[in-house]
Structure formats: structure tokens, C-alpha cells
C-alpha atoms as a PDB file:
ATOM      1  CA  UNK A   1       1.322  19.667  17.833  1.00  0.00           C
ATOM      2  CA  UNK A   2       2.564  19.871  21.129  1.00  0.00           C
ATOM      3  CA  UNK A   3       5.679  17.977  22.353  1.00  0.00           C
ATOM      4  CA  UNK A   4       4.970  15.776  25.516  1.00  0.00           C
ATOM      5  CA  UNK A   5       5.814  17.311  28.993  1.00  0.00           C
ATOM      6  CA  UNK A   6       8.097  15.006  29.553  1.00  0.00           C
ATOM      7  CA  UNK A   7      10.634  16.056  26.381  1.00  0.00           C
ATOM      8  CA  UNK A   8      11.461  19.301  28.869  1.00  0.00           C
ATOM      9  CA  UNK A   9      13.970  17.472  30.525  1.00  0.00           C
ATOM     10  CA  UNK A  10      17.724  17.891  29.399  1.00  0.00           C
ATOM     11  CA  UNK A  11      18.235  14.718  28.561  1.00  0.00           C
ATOM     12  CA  UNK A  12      22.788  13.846  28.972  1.00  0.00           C
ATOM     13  CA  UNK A  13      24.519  14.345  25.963  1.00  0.00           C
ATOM     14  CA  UNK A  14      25.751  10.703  26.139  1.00  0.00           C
ATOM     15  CA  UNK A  15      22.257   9.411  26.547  1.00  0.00           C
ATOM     16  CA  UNK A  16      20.344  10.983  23.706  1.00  0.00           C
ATOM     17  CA  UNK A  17      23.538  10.605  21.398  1.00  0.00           C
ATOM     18  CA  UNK A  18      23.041   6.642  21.884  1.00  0.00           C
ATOM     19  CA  UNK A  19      19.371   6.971  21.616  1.00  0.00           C
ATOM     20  CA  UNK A  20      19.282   8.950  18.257  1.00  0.00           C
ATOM     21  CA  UNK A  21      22.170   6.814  16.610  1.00  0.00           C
ATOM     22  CA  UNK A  22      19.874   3.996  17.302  1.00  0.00           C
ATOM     23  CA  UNK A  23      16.493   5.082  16.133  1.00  0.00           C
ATOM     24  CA  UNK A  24      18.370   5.679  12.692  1.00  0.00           C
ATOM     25  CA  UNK A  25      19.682   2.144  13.022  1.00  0.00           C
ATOM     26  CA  UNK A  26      15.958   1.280  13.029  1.00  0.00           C
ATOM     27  CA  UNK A  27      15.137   3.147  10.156  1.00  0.00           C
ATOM     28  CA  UNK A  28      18.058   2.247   7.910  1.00  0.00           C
ATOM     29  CA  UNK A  29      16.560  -1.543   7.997  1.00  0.00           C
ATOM     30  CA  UNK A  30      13.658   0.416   6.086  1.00  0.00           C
ATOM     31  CA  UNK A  31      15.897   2.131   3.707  1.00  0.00           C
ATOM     32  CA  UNK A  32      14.206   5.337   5.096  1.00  0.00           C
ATOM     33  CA  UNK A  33      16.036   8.610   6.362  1.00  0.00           C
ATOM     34  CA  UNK A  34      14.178  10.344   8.917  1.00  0.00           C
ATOM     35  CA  UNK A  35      13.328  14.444   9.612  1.00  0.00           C
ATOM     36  CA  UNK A  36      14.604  15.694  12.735  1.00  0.00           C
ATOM     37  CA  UNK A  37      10.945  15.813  14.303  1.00  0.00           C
ATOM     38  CA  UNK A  38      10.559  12.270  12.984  1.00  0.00           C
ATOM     39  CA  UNK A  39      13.522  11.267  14.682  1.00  0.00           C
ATOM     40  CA  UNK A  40      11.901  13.150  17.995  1.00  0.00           C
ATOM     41  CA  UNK A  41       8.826  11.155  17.643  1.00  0.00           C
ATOM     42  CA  UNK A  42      10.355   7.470  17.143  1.00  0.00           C
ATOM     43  CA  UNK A  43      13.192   8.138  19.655  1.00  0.00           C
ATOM     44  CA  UNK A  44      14.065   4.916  21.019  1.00  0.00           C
ATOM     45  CA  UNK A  45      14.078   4.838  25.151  1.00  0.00           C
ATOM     46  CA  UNK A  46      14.627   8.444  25.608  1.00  0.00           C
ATOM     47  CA  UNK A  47      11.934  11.430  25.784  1.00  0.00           C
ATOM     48  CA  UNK A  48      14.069  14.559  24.130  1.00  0.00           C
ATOM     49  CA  UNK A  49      12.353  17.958  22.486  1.00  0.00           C
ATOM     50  CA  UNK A  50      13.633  18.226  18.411  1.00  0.00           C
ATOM     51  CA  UNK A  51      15.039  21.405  19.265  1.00  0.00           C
ATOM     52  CA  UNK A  52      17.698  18.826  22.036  1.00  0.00           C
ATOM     53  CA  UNK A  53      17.604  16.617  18.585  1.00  0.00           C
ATOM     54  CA  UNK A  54      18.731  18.751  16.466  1.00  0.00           C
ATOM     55  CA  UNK A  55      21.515  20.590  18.613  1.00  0.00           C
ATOM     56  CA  UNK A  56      22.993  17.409  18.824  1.00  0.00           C
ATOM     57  CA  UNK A  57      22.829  16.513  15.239  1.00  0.00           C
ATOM     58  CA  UNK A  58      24.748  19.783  14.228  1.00  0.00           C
ATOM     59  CA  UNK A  59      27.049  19.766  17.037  1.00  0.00           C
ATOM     60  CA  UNK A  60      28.505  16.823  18.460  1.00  0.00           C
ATOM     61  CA  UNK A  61      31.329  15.555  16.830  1.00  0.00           C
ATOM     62  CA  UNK A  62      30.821  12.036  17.844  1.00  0.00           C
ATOM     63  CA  UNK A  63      27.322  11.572  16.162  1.00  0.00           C
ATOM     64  CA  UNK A  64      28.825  13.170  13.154  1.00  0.00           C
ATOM     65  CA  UNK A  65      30.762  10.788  12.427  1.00  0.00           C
ATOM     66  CA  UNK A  66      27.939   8.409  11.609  1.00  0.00           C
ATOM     67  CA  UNK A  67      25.383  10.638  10.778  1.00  0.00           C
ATOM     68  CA  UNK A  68      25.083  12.727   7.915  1.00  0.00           C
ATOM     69  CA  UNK A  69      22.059  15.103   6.137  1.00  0.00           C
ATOM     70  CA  UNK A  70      20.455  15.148   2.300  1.00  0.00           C
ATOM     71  CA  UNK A  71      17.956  18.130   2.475  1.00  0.00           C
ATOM     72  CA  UNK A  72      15.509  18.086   5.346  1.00  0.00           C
ATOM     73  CA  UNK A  73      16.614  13.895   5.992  1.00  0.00           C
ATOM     74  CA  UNK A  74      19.021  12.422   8.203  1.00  0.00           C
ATOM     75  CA  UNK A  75      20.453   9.382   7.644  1.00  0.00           C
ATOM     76  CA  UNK A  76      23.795   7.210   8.605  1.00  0.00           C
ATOM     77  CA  UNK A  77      26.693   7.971   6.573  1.00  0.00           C
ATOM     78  CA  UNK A  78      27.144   6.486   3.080  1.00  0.00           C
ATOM     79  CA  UNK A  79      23.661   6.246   2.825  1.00  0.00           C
ATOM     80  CA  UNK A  80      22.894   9.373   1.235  1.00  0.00           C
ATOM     81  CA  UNK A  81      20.690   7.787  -2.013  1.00  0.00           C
ATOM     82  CA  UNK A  82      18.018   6.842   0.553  1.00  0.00           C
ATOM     83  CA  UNK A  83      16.610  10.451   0.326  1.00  0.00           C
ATOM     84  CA  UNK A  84      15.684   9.685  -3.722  1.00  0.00           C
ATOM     85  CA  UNK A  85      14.228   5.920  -2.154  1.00  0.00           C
ATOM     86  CA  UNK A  86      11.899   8.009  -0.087  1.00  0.00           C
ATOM     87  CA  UNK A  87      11.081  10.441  -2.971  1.00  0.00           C
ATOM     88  CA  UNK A  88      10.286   7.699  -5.207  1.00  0.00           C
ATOM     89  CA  UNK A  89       8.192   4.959  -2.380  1.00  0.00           C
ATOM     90  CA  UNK A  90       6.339   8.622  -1.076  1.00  0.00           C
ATOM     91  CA  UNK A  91       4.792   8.914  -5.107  1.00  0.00           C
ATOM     92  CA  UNK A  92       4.193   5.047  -4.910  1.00  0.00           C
ATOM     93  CA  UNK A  93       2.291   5.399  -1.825  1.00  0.00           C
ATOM     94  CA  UNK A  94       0.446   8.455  -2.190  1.00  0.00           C
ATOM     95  CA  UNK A  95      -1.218   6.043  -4.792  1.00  0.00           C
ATOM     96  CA  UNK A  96      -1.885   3.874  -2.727  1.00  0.00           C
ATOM     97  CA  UNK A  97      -3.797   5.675   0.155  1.00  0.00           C
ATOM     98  CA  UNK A  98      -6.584   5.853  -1.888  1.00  0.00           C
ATOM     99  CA  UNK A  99      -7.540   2.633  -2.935  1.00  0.00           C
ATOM    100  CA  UNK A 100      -6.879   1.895   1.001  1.00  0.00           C
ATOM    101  CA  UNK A 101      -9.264   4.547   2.448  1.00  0.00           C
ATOM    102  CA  UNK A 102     -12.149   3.316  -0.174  1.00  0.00           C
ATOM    103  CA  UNK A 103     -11.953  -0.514   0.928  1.00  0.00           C
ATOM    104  CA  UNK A 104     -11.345   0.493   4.361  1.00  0.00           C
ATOM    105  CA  UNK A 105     -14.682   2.538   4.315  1.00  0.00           C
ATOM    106  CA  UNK A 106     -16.209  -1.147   2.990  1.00  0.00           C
ATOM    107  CA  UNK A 107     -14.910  -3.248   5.744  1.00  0.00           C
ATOM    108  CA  UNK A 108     -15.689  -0.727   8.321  1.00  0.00           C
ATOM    109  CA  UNK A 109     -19.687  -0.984   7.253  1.00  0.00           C
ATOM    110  CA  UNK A 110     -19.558  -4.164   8.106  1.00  0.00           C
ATOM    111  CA  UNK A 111     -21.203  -5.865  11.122  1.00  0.00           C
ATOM    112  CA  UNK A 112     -18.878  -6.153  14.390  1.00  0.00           C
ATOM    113  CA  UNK A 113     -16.243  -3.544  12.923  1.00  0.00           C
ATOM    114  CA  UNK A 114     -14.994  -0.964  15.358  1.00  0.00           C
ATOM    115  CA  UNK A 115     -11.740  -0.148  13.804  1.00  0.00           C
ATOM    116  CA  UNK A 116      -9.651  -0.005  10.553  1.00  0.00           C
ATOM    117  CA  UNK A 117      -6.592   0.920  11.020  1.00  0.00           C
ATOM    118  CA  UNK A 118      -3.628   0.807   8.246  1.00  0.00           C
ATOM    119  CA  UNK A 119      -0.218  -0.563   9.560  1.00  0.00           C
ATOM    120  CA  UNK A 120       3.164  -1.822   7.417  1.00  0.00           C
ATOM    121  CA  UNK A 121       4.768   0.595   5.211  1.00  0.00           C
ATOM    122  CA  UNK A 122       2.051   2.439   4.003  1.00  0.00           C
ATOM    123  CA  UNK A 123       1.598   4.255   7.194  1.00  0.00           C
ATOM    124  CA  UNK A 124       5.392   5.956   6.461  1.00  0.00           C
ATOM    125  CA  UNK A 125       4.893   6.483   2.427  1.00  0.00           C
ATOM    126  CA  UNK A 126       7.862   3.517   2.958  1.00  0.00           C
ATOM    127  CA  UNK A 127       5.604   1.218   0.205  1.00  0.00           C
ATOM    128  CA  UNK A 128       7.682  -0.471  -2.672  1.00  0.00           C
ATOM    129  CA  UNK A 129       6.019  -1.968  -6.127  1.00  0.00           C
ATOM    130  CA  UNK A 130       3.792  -4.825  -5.301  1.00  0.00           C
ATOM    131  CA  UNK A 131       3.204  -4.314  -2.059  1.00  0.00           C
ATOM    132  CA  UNK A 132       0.065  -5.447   0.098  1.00  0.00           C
ATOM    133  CA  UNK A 133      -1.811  -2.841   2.195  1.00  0.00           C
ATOM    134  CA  UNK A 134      -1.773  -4.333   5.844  1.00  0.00           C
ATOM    135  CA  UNK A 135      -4.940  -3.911   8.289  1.00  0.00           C
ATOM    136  CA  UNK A 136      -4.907  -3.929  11.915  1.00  0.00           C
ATOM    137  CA  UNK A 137      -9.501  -4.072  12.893  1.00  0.00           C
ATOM    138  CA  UNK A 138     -11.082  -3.966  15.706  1.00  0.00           C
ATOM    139  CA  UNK A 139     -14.350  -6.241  15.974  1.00  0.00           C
ATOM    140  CA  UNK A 140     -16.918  -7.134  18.551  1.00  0.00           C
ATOM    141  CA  UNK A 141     -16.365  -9.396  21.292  1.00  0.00           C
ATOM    142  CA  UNK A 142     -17.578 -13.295  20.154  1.00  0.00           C
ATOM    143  CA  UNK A 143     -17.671 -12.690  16.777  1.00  0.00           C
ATOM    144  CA  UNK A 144     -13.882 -12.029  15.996  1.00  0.00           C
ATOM    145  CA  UNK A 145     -14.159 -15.155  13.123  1.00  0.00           C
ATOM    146  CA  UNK A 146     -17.885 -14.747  11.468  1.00  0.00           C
ATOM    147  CA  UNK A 147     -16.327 -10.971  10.688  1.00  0.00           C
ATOM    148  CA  UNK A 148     -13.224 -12.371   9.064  1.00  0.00           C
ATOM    149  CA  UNK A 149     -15.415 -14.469   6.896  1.00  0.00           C
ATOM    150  CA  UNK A 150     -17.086 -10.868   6.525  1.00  0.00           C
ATOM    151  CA  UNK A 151     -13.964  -9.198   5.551  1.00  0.00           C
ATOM    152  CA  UNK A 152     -12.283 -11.673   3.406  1.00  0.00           C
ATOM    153  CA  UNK A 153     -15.440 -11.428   0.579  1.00  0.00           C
ATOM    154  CA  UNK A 154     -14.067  -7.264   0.174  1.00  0.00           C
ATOM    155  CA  UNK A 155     -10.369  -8.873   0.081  1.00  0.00           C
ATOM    156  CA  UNK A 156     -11.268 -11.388  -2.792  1.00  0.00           C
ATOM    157  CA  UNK A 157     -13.362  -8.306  -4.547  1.00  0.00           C
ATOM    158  CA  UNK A 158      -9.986  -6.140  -3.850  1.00  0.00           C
ATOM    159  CA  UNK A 159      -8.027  -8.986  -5.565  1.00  0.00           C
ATOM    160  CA  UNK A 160      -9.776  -9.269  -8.583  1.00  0.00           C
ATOM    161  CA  UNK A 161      -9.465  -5.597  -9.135  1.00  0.00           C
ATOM    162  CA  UNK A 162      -5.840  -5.409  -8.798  1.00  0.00           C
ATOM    163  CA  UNK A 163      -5.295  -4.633  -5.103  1.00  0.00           C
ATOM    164  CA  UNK A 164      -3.803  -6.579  -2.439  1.00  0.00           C
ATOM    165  CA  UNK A 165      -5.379  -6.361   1.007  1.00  0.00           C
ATOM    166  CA  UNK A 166      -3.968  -8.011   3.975  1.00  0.00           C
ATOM    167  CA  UNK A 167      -5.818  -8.136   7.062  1.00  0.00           C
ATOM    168  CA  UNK A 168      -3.528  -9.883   9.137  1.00  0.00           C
ATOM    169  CA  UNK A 169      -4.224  -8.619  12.439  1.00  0.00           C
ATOM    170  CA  UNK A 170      -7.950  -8.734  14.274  1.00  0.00           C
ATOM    171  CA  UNK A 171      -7.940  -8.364  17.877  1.00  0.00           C
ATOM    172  CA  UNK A 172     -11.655  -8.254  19.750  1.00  0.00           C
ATOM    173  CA  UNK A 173     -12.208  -5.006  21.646  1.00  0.00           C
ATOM    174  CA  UNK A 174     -12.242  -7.015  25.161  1.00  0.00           C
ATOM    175  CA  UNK A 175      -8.772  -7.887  25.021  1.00  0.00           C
ATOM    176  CA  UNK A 176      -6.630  -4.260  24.196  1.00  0.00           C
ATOM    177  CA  UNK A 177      -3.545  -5.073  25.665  1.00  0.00           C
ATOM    178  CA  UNK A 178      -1.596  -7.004  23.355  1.00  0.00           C
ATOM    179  CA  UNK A 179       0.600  -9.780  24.299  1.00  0.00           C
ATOM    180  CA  UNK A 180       3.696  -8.946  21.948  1.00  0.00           C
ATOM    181  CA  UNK A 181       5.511  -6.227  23.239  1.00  0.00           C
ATOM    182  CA  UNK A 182       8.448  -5.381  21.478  1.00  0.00           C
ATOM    183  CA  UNK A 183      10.198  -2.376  19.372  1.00  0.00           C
ATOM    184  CA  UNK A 184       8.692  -3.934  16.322  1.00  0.00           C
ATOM    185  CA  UNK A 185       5.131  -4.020  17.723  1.00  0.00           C
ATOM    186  CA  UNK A 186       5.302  -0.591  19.558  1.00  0.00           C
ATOM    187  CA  UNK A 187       6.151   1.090  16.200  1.00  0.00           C
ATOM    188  CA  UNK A 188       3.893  -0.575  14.419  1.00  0.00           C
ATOM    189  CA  UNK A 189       0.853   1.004  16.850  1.00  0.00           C
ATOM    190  CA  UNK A 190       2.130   4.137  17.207  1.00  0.00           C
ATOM    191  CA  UNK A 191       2.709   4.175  13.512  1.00  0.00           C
ATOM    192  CA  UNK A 192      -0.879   2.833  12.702  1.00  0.00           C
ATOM    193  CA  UNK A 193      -3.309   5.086  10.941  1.00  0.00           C
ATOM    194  CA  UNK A 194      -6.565   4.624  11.972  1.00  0.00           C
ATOM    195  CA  UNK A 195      -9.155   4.827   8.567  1.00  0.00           C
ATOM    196  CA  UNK A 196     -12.777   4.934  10.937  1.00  0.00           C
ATOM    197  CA  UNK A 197     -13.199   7.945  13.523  1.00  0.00           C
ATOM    198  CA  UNK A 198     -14.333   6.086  16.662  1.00  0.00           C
ATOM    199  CA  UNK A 199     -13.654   6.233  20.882  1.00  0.00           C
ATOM    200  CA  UNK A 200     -11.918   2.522  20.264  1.00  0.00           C
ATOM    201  CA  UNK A 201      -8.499   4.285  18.829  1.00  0.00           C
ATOM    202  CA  UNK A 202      -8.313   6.292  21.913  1.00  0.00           C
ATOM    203  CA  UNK A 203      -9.030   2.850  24.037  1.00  0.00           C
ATOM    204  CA  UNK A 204      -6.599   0.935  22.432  1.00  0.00           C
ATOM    205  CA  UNK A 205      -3.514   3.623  22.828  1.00  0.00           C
ATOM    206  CA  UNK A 206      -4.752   3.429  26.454  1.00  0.00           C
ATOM    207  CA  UNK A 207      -4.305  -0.153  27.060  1.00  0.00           C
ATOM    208  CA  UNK A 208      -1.156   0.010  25.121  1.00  0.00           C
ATOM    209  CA  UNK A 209       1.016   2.662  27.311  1.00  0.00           C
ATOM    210  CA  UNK A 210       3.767   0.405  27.231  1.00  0.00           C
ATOM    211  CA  UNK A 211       4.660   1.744  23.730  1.00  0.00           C
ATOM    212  CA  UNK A 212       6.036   4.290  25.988  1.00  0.00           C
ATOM    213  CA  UNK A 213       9.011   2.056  27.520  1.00  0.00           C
ATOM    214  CA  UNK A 214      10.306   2.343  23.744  1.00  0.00           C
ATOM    215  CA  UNK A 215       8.926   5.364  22.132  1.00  0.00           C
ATOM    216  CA  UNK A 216       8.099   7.828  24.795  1.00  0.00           C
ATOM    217  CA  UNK A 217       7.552  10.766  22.077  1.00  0.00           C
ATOM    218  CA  UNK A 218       5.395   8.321  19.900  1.00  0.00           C
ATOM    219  CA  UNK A 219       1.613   9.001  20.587  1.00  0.00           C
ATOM    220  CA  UNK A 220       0.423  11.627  19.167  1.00  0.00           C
ATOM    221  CA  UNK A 221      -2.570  13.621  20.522  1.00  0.00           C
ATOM    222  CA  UNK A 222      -5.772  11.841  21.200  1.00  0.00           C
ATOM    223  CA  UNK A 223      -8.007  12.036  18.214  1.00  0.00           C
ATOM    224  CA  UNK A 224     -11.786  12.465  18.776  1.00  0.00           C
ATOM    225  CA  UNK A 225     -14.268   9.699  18.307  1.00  0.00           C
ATOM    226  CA  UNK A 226     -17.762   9.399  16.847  1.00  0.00           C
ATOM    227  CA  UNK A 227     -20.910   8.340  19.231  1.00  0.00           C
ATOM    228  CA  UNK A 228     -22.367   5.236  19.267  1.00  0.00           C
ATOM    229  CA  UNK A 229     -23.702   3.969  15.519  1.00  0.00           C
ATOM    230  CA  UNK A 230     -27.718   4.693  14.981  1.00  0.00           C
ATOM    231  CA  UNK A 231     -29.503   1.740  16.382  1.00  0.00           C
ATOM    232  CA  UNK A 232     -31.557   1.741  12.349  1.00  0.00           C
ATOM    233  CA  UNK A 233     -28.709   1.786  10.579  1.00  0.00           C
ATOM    234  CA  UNK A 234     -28.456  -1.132   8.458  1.00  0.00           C
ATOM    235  CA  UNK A 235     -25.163  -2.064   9.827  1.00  0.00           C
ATOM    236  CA  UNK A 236     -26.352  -1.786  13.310  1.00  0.00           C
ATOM    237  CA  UNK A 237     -29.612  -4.092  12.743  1.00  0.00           C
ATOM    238  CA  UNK A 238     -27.373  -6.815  10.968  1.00  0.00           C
ATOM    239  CA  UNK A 239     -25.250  -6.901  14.175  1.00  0.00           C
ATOM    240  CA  UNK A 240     -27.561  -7.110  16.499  1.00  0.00           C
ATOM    241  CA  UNK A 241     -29.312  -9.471  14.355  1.00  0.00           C
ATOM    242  CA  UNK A 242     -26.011 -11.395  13.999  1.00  0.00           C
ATOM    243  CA  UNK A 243     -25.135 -11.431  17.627  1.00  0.00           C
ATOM    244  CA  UNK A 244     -27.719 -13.176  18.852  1.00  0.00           C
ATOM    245  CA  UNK A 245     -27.178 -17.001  20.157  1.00  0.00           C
ATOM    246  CA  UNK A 246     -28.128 -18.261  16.865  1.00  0.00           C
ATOM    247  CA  UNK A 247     -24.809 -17.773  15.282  1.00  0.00           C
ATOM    248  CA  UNK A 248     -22.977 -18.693  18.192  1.00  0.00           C
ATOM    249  CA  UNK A 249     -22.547 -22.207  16.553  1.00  0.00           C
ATOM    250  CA  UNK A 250     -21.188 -20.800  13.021  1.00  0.00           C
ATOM    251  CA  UNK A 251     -18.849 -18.524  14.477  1.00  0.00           C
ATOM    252  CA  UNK A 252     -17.240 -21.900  16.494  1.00  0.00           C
ATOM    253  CA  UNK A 253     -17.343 -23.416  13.380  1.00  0.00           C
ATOM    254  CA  UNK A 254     -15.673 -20.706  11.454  1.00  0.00           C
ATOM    255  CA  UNK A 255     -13.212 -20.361  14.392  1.00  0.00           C
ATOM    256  CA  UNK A 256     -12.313 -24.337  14.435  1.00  0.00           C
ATOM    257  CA  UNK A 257     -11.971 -24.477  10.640  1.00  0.00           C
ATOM    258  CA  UNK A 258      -9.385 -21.374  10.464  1.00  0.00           C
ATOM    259  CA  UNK A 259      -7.803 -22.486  13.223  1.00  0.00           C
ATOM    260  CA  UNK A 260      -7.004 -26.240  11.930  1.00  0.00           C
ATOM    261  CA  UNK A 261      -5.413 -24.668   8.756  1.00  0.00           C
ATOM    262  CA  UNK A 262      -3.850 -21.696  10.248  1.00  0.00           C
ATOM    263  CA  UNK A 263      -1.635 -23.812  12.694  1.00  0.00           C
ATOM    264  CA  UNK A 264      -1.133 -26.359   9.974  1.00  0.00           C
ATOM    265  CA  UNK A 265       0.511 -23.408   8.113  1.00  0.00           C
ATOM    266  CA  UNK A 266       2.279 -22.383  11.022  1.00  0.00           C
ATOM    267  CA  UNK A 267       4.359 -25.828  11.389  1.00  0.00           C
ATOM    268  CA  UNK A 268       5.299 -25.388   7.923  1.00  0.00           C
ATOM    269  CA  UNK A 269       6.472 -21.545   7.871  1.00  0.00           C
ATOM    270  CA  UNK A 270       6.211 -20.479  11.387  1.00  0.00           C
ATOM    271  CA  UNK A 271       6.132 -16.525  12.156  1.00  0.00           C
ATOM    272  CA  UNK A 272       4.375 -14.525  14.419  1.00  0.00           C
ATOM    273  CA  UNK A 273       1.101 -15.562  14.960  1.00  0.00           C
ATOM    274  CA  UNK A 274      -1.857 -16.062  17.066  1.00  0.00           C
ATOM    275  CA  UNK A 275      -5.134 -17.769  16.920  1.00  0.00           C
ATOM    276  CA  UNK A 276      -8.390 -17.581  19.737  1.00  0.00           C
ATOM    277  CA  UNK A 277     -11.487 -15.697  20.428  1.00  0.00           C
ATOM    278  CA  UNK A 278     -10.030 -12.889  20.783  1.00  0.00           C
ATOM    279  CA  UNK A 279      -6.990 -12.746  18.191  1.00  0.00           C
ATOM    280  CA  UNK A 280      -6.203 -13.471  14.689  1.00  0.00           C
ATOM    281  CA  UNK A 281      -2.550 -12.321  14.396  1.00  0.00           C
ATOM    282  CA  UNK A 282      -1.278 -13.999  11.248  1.00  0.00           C
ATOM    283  CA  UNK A 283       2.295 -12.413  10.157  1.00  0.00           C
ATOM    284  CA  UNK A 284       3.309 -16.224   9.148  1.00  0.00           C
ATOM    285  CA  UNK A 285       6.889 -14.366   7.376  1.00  0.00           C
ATOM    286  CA  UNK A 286       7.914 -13.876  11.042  1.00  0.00           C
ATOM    287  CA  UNK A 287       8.996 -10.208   9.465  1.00  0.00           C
ATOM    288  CA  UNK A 288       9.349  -8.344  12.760  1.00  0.00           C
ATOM    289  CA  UNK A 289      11.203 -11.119  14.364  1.00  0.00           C
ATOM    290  CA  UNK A 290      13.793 -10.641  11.373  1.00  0.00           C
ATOM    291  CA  UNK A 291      13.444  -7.393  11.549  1.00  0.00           C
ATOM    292  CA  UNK A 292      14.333  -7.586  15.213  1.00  0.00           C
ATOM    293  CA  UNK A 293      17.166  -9.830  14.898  1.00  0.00           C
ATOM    294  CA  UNK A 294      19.150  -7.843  12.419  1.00  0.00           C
ATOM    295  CA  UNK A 295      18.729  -4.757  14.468  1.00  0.00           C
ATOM    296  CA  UNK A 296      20.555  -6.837  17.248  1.00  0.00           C
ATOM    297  CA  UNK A 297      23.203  -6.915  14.802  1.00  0.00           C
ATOM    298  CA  UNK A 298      23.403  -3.601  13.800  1.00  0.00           C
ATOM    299  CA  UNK A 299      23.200  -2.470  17.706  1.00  0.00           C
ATOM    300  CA  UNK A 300      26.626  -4.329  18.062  1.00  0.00           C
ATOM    301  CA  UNK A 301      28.464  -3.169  14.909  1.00  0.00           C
ATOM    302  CA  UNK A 302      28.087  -0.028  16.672  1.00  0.00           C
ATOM    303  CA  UNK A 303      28.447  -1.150  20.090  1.00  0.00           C
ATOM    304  CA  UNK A 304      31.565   1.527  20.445  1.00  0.00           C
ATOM    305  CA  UNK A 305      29.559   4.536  18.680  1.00  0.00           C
ATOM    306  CA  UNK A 306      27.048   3.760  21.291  1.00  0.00           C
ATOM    307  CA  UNK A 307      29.024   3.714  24.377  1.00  0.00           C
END
């Protein structure tokens, strides 16, 4: 794959130093070393080519003395036994991915569904024991809420056959652009893999560019999409069948009864979350906001590395 134009610059010495100490900082709250293209692509703040990445990772003196290599992974020092953690989580997800793309294929038959997309660990082979597989869908304008009613019956089927799926993040294809923008939220779309070939994955990088102000190496090529679905299909008749004004009332109803419970559940744990027409963001842990707090932390342990 070709690097972006942009990574043709010579980035200062000083600069991409402080930007590759930090994008390890990121991944060490993951417990997961990174390749040197890897580091390329998540680069926080700075466009660089891995050739300018891995100059400085053998040469500079500075960087080496937080830095250090097991095999083909680079990690900060000390931290060395993270290259068996990715060994092990890699076999753990490569399980996984399976049982993701087969219920993925389900919900993506179903009416209003323009994307799956897997987010969370899985995306890296980062997934420990137990955990859930976390989906990011696209749906049809006004009908956001009848298709999570849709979605939950193949997450209750999942359930009783062992598997954990956690579709925590619907967003209606009229409203792209997402509201949280953060290092936490541009990773997790640039890290997304998308499980249904369709124009909407191309769409929603596009209304996301700023995932750019953090990771400018992060978005890989455009993919291509499929056409339009055939108007006989039997998921296209139950949509259009579905959208009509009829249902208007039950997916208000659906809407106002999620809703109610959703921010009752939100006084009690708080988190990230969002609830309208055209959003269902539930992370109710408030993960990336922990996430993004510790990193704070980490950024001034090594204030002095990264002056």
C-alpha cells in the first residue's frame, strides 16, 4: 500500500521523536507493542514515511533510551513480555473473527443496515478471554431504533450460543460527522473493520477527515463498494415495506422507551453516550474517557523525554 503524499516531507528530528514516543505511550495502555509500519500508520500529529520511523528508532540516542525492540515489535523499555501478550491475544482473536464475520453477515441482512463495522480490540488481534465483540452500523435515516430492536433478536441468539455481541454504536447515515472528536474516537474509526462491502465506508471516512488532525497516516486506501441492493431482494422489500409512514409511530415508541431507560442508566454509571434519531452511542464504562485520562498522565511522566 502506498504511503500518503504527505509522509515525503522530512519531518525535524525533534518533532517525530516526540510524536513516536507518544504513539507507543498510546499503545502501552493496550499492553500492545507496535511494528514499525504500525507505528507509521497510528503516528500521533505528525505525517512521517516508516523508512523516517525507523531511522529514528535505530539511531537516535534519545528515543533509545525509552524505546526498545523484541523481534519485529517495538515497545517502551521494561516492557519487553508484551511481545508474548500479543502472541497469545493474536491466537485468541483469530478465534474470534469468525464467529464475528458470521453474525455480522446476519445483522447486515437486515432491513435499514448499511454498515457493520467491527471496532474495540478485535480490530488489533488486542482481544483478552471473555471479551465482547463491539459493532459500530450504519442504518437508514428514521429508523435508527425499529433496527436496534432488529439487531438485538441476533444479539440474544448470539448469547445463548456462547458469544457476546455488543452493538454499542448506531449512527443514521444522514448524520456522518460525529460529534466526539478525540484520539480515542479517531483510532477507533481508523481502526474499524468494516464486515459489509458498501459506498457508506468510503462516505463515512469522508465526513470524518478530522481523524487526520491526530492520525494523518491512518486511512488506509479507499475500499470499493457494492451498488445499490436489488429492489426484489427480500431485504430490500421488507425496508421499503418498513419505511413507510405506518411504522413511523413504533419507531417513536421504540425510540421513547430506550431512551427513558438508557438515560436512567446513564445517571447511575455515566460514560460516553448518546441518544436521538440519529445516534445510539452507548459506551456507559466511559472507557475512552479513562483511557484518555491516563494517557494525560503518561504524556507528563515523560514530559522531559518529550521536550
Amino acid at each position: 500500500m502506498r504511503e500518503p503524499a504527505t509522509a515525503t516531507a522530512e519531518p525535524q528530528v525533534g518533532t517525530l521523536r516526540r510524536a513516536i514516543l507518544s504513539t507507543l505511550l498510546y499503545a502501552d495502555l493496550f499492553d500492545y507493542p507496535l511494528t514499525d509500519s504500525e507505528i507509521r500508520r497510528y503516528l500521533i500529529g505528525e505525517a512521517a514515511a516508516t523508512s523516517q520511523v525507523t531511522a529514528l528508532l535505530d539511531g537516535d540516542a534519545g528515543l533509545r533510551r525509552h524505546v526498545d525492540r523484541t523481534g519485529d515489535w517495538v515497545h517502551l523499555t521494561q516492557r519487553s513480555h508484551l511481545a508474548k501478550v500479543r502472541r497469545d491475544r493474536a491466537a485468541m482473536s483469530a478465534d474470534l473473527w469468525p464467529i464475528a464475520r458470521h453474525f455480522g453477515a446476519w445483522i447486515a441482512r437486515l432491513p435499514f443496515v448499511r454498515l457493520v463495522g467491527v471496532t474495540g480490540a478485535l480490530v488489533m488481534n488486542n482481544a483478552t478471554v471473555g471479551d465482547d465483540i463491539d459493532l459500530f452500523i450504519l442504518v437508514q435515516p428514521g429508523r435508527l431504533w425499529l433496527c436496534r430492536l432488529f439487531i438485538l433478536a441476533i444479539v440474544r441468539f448470539a448469547g445463548h450460543n456462547g458469544t457476546t455481541l455488543c452493538p454499542n454504536f448506531l449512527l443514521s447515515t444522514d448524520h456522518l460527522r460525529l460529534s466526539e472528536r478525540n484520539l480515542f474516537t479517531a483510532h477507533e474509526i481508523a481502526q474499524m473493520v468494516p464486515l459489509t462491502r458498501t459506498p457508506w465506508y468510503d462516505a463515512f471516512l469522508e465526513a470524518n477527515g478530522w481523524v487526520r488532525d491526530f492520525l494523518p497516516n491512518a486511512f488506509a486506501e479507499k475500499r470499493t463498494g457494492e451498488g445499490p441492493l436489488n429492489p426484489r431482494s427480500p431485504k430490500s422489500v421488507a425496508t421499503r415495506l418498513l419505511s413507510t409512514r405506518l411504522f413511523d409511530p413504533l419507531e417513536r415508541w421504540e425510540m421513547e422507551r430506550k431512551v427513558r431507560r438508557f438515560r436512567a442508566r446513564q445517571e447511575r454509571e455515566g460514560g460516553s453516550v448518546a441518544f436521538s434519531v440519529h445516534e445510539c452511542r452507548g459506551h456507559f464504562a466511559a472507557h475512552d474517557a479513562r483511557i484518555l485520562a491516563i494517557y494525560s498522565d503518561r504524556l507528563a511522566a515523560y514530559a522531559a523525554a518529550l521536550s
